[in-house]
Each structure stands twice: as C-alpha cells, then as structure tokens.
Protein backbone atom coordinates (compact mmCIF):
# COMPACT_ATOMS: atom_id res chain seq x y z
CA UNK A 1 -2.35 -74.50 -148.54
CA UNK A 2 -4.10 -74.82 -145.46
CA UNK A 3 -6.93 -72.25 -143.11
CA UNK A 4 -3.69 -70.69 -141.94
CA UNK A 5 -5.91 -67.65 -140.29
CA UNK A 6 -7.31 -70.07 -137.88
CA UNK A 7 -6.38 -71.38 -134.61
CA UNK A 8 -6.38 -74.80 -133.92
CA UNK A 9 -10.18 -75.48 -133.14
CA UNK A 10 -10.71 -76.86 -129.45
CA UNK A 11 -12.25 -79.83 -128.71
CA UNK A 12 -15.17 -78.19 -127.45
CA UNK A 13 -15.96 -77.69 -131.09
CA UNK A 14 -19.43 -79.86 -132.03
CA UNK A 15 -19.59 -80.85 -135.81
CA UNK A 16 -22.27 -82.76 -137.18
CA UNK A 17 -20.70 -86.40 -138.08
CA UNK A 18 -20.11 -87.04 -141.42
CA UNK A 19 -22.99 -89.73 -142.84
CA UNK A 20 -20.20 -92.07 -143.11
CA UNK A 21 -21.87 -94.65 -145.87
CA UNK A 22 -19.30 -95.17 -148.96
CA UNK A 23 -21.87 -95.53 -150.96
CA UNK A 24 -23.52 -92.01 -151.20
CA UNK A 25 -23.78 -90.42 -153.78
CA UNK A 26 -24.63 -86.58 -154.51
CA UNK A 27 -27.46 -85.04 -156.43
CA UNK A 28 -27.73 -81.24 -157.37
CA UNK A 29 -30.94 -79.66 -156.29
CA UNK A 30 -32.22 -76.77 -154.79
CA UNK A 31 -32.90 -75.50 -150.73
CA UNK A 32 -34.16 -71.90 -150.12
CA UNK A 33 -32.82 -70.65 -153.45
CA UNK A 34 -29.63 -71.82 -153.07
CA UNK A 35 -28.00 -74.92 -154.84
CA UNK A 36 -27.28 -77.76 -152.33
CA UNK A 37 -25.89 -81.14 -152.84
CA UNK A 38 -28.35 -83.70 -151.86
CA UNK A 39 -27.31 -87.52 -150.73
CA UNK A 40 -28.53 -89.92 -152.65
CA UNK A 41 -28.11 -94.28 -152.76
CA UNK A 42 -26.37 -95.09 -156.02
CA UNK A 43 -29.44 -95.78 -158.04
CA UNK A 44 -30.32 -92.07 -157.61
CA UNK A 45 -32.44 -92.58 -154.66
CA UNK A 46 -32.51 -89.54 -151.71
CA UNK A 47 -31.38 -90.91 -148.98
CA UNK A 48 -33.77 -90.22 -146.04
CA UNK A 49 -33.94 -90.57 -142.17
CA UNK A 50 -37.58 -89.74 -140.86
CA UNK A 51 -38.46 -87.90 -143.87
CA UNK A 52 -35.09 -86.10 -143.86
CA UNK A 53 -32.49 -85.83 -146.69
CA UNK A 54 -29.15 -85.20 -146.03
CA UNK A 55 -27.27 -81.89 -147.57
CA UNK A 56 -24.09 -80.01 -147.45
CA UNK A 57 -23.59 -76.54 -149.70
CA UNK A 58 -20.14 -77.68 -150.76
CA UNK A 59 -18.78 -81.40 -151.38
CA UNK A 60 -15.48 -80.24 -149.43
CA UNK A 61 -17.32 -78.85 -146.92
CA UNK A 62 -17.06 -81.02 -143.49
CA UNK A 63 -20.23 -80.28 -142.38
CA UNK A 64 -23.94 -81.92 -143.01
CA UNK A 65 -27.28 -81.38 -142.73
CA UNK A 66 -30.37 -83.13 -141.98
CA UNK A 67 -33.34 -80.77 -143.28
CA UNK A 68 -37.01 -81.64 -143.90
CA UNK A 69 -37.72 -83.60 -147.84
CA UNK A 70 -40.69 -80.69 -148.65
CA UNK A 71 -37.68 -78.12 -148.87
CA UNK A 72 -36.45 -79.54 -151.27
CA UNK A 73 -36.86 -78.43 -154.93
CA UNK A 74 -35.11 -78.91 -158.39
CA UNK A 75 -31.98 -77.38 -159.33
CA UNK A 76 -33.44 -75.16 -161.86
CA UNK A 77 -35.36 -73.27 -158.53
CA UNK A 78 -32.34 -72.18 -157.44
CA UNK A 79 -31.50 -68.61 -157.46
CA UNK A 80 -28.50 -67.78 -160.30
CA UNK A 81 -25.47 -66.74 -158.21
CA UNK A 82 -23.44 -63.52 -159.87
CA UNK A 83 -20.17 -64.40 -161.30
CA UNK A 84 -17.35 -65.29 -158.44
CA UNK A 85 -14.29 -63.35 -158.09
CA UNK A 86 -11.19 -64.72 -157.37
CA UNK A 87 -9.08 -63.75 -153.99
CA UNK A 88 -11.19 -60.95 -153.38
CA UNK A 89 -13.54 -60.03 -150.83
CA UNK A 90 -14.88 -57.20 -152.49
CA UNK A 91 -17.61 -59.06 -154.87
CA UNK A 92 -21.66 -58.22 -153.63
CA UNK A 93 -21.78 -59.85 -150.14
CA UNK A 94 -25.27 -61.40 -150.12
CA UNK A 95 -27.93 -59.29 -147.99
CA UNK A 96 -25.50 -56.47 -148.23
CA UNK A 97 -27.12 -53.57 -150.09
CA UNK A 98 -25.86 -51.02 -152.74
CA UNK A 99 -24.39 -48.48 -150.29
CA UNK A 100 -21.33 -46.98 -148.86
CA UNK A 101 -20.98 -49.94 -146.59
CA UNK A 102 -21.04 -52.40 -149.54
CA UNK A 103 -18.14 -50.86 -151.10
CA UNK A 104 -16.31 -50.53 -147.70
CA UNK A 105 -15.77 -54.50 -148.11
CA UNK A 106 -12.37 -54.40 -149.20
CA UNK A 107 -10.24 -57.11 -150.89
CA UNK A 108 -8.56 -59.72 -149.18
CA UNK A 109 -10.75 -59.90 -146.31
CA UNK A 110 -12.08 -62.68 -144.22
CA UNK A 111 -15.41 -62.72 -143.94
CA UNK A 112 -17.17 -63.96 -140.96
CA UNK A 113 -21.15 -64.86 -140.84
CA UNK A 114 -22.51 -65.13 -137.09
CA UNK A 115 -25.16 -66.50 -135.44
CA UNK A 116 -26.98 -67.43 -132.49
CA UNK A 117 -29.57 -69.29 -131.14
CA UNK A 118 -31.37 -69.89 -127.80
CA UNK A 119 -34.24 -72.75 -127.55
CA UNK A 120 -36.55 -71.37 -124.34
CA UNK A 121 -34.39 -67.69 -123.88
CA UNK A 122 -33.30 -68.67 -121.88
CA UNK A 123 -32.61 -72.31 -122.36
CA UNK A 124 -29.97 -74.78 -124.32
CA UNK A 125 -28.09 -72.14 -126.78
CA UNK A 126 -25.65 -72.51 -129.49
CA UNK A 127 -23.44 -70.28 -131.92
CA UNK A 128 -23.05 -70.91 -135.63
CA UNK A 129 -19.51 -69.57 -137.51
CA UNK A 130 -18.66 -69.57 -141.24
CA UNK A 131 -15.45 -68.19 -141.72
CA UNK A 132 -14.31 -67.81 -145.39
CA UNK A 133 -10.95 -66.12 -146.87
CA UNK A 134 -10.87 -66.72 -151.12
CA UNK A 135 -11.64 -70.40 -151.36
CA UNK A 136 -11.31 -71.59 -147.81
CA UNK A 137 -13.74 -71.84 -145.13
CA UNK A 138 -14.41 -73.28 -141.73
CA UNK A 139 -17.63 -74.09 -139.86
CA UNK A 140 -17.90 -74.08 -136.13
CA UNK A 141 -21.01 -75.53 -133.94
CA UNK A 142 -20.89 -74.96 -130.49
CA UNK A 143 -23.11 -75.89 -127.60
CA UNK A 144 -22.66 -72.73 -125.00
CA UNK A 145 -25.62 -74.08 -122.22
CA UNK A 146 -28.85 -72.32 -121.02
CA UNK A 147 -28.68 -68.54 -121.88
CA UNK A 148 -29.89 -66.10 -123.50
CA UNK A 149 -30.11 -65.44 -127.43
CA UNK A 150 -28.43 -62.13 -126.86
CA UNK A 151 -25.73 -64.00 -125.66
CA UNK A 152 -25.37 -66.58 -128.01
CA UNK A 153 -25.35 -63.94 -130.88
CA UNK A 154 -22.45 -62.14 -128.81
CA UNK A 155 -21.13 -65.45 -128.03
CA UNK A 156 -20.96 -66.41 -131.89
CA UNK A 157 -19.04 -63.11 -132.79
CA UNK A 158 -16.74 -63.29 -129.18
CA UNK A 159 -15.85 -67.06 -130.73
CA UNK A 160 -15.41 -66.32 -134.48
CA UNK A 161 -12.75 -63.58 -133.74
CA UNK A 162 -11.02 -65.52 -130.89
CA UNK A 163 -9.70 -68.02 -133.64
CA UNK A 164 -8.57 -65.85 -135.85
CA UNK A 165 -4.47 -65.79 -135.74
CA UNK A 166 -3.87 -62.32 -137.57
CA UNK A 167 -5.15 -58.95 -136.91
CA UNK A 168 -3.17 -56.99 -140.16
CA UNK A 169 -5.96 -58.35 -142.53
CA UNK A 170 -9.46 -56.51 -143.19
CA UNK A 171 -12.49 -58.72 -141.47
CA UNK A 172 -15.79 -57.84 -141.70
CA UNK A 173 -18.70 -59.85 -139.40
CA UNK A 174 -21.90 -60.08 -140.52
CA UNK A 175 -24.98 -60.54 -138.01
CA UNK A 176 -28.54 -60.61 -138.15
CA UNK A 177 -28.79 -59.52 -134.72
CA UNK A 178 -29.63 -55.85 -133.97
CA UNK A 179 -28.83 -56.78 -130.44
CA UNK A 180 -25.04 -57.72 -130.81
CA UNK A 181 -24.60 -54.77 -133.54
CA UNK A 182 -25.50 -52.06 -131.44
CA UNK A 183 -24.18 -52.57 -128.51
CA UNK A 184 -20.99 -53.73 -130.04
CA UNK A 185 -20.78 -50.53 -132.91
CA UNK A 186 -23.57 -47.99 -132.10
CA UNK A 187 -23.20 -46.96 -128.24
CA UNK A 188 -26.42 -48.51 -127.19
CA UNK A 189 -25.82 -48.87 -123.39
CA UNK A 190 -25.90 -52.87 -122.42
CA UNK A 191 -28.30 -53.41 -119.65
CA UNK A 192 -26.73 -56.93 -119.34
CA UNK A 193 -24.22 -58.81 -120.78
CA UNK A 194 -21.77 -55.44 -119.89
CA UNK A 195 -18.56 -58.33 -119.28
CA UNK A 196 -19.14 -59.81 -122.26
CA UNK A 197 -19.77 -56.94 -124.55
CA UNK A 198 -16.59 -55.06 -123.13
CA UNK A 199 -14.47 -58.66 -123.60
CA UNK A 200 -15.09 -58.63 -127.65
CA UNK A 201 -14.93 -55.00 -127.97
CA UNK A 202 -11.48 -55.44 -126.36
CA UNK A 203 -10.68 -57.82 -129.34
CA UNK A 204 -12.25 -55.73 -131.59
CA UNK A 205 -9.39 -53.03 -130.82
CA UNK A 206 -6.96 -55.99 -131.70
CA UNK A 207 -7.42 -56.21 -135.43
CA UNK A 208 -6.86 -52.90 -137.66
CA UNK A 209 -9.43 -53.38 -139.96
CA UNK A 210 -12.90 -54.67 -138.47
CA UNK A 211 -16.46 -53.97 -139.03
CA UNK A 212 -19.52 -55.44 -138.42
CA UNK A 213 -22.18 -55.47 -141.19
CA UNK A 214 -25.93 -56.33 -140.39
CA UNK A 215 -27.58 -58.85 -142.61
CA UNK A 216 -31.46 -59.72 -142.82
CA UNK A 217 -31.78 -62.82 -141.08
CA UNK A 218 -34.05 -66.04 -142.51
CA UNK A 219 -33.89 -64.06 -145.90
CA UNK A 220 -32.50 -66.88 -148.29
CA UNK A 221 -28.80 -66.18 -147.75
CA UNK A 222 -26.88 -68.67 -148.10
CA UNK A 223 -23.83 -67.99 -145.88
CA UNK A 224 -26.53 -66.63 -143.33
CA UNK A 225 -28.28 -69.50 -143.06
CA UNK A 226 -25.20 -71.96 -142.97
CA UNK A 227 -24.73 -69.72 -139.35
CA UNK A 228 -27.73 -70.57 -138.12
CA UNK A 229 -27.90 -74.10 -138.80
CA UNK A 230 -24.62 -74.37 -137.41
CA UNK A 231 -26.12 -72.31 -134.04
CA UNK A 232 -29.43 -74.53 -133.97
CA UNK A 233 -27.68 -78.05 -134.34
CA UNK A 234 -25.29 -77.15 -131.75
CA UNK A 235 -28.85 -76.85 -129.67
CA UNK A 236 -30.11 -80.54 -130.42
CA UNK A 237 -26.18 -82.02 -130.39
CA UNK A 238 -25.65 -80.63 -126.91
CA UNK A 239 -22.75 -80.28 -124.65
CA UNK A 240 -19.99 -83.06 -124.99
C-alpha cells in the first residue's frame, strides 16, 4: 500500500539526490539525540565530503543529509524513544506537552511537521514538509524565491495541506512559528501576507478535523528538525 493521502508531487518538488554509490553502507549513531543512520565505505569508514557525513533518519526514507562530522556522536547518546504504537496517531507527539491539546491528537491522523526558512528576510526561502500517517511518510523541499520567513512558514503549511487528497481524516500541523499560528488560529490581525493567510484558512475550512499545534523549534525533535532541514536545503538547492 502506497501514500494514498497524497497528491501526486509536482515537479517543482526539490529532493536532495540520493548519494548514489552501491557501495554504502549504514552505521547507527547518534545526531541531536536522535538515532540516525550514518553512510559509511564497506570497511566501516564514514563517508565524508568536506568534513561532512552523510545521514538519513530512516533507510526507506528518500531523503539525505549532508550535516557537519562534530555532530555526530555514538548511538548510545541518543535519546530512548517511548514505545511506538501502531496505526495510531494518538501516542506523545514530540514537543507536545501533557495538556488538553496533547490528548486532542486523535487516532488515525496525519500528522504534518512545517517549516520555513528565509536566508537574508528577505532573501532565497524554502519550506520543509514531513507528512506521516501510521508507517508512511513523505518529505517535500521546496525552493519558493526571495521572501520573507513569515511567508515561507505560511508557505510550508499552504503546501503541506494542498497535497493532501482527503479532508474526512483528523490532521493536525505542527509549527514552530508563532507567526503562522496566530494569524492562522488566534485572530491576530495580518499586517501583511492578508492573501495568503485568507488562501490556507480557506483550506483549512476544507478538512473536518484540523488543528494546528505549536512545537519548540531547534529543541531536539526529531520530526521538527527533519522540517527544517528540508526548508534550509531547499535554500542552498535553489530554484530548478
């Protein structure tokens, strides 16, 4: 079985290639508390590129990353995840706290991490999207031009809900951005941006269960910093 919540993903779509070598190999170790798999040459060797080792969180994942050697640390610095359920949504959520809106995530529900970032604000911007229902997932990197981060952030969450293909399922976004959250769910008063806020609170309306959580950002979460290496790479890959 398929992503079958997903529409096809335009070609506008960046991903980070694939380091195409047959012989990699991957090594468990640890990256901000969370367990990564680390390329290595078949002698057990990291791989590296200017002092650079290549990682993905998941082997089935299609996406890479190129992050700095010193990062690195053994497996046993990771952080010990809880225990996963399966085909729910309602397990902790990471940066999610103990509260009436952690036990608002309901099961069955896709779950949507967002992010954006701007290098100059305004200058070269991208969005970052993990989408994840049970097991599945999807990753989208997206160059979006000079703007704003405010934009991007509303960009990432405008993006993330435009390829979703059903509205009868619970979906909860989580953001690190204050910006896009209150203007989106509080009734702060855009002073820009007004088109854009009023085009994804128009999709909003579409789905019948949607909310959008705030996460702290550059906290050690794994899913929230997947987002924002998607949004930053997006940055250096530039527009096709």
């Amino acid at each position: 079985m398929g992503w079958i919540l997903l529409n096809p993903v335009p070609k506008s779509i960046i991903y980070m290639p694939k380091n195409d070598t047959p012989e990699n190999n991957w090594k468990r170790m640890s990256f901000k508390g969370n367990k990564v798999w680390v390329a290595t040459s078949p002698d057990g060797l990291l791989l590296t590129n200017n002092d650079k080792v290549l990682i993905k969180y998941n082997l089935k994942q299609d996406y890479e990353y190129w992050i700095k050697n010193e990062h690195l640390e053994p497996l046993d610095k990771a952080v010990p995840a809880g225990e996963k359920k399966a085909s729910t949504c309602a397990e902790k959520s990471p940066g999610v706290k103990d509260s009436k809106t952690q036990k608002d995530i309901p099961p069955n529900c896709i779950r949507i991490y967002t992010d954006g970032a701007s290098s100059g604000n305004p200058g070269p911007s991208g969005i970052g999207v993990l989408l994840l229902y049970n097991e599945y997932r999807k990753e989208i990197s997206q160059s979006i031009g000079i703007t704003t981060n405010n934009v991007a952030e509303l960009s990432a969450i405008k993006i993330a809900l435009s390829h979703l293909k059903r509205q009868d399922l619970p979906v909860r976004i989580f953001s690190d951005s204050s910006y896009a959250i209150g203007v989106l769910t509080q009734n702060w008063k855009p002073q820009a941006n007004k088109a854009l806020v009023s085009e994804i609170k128009r999709l909003m309306q579409q789905f019948a269960d949607l909310k959008l959580i705030k996460v702290k950002g550059h906290a050690g979460i794994k899913e929230n910093e997947v987002a924002d290496f998607l949004a930053t790479s997006a940055i250096k890959k530039g527009p096709l």
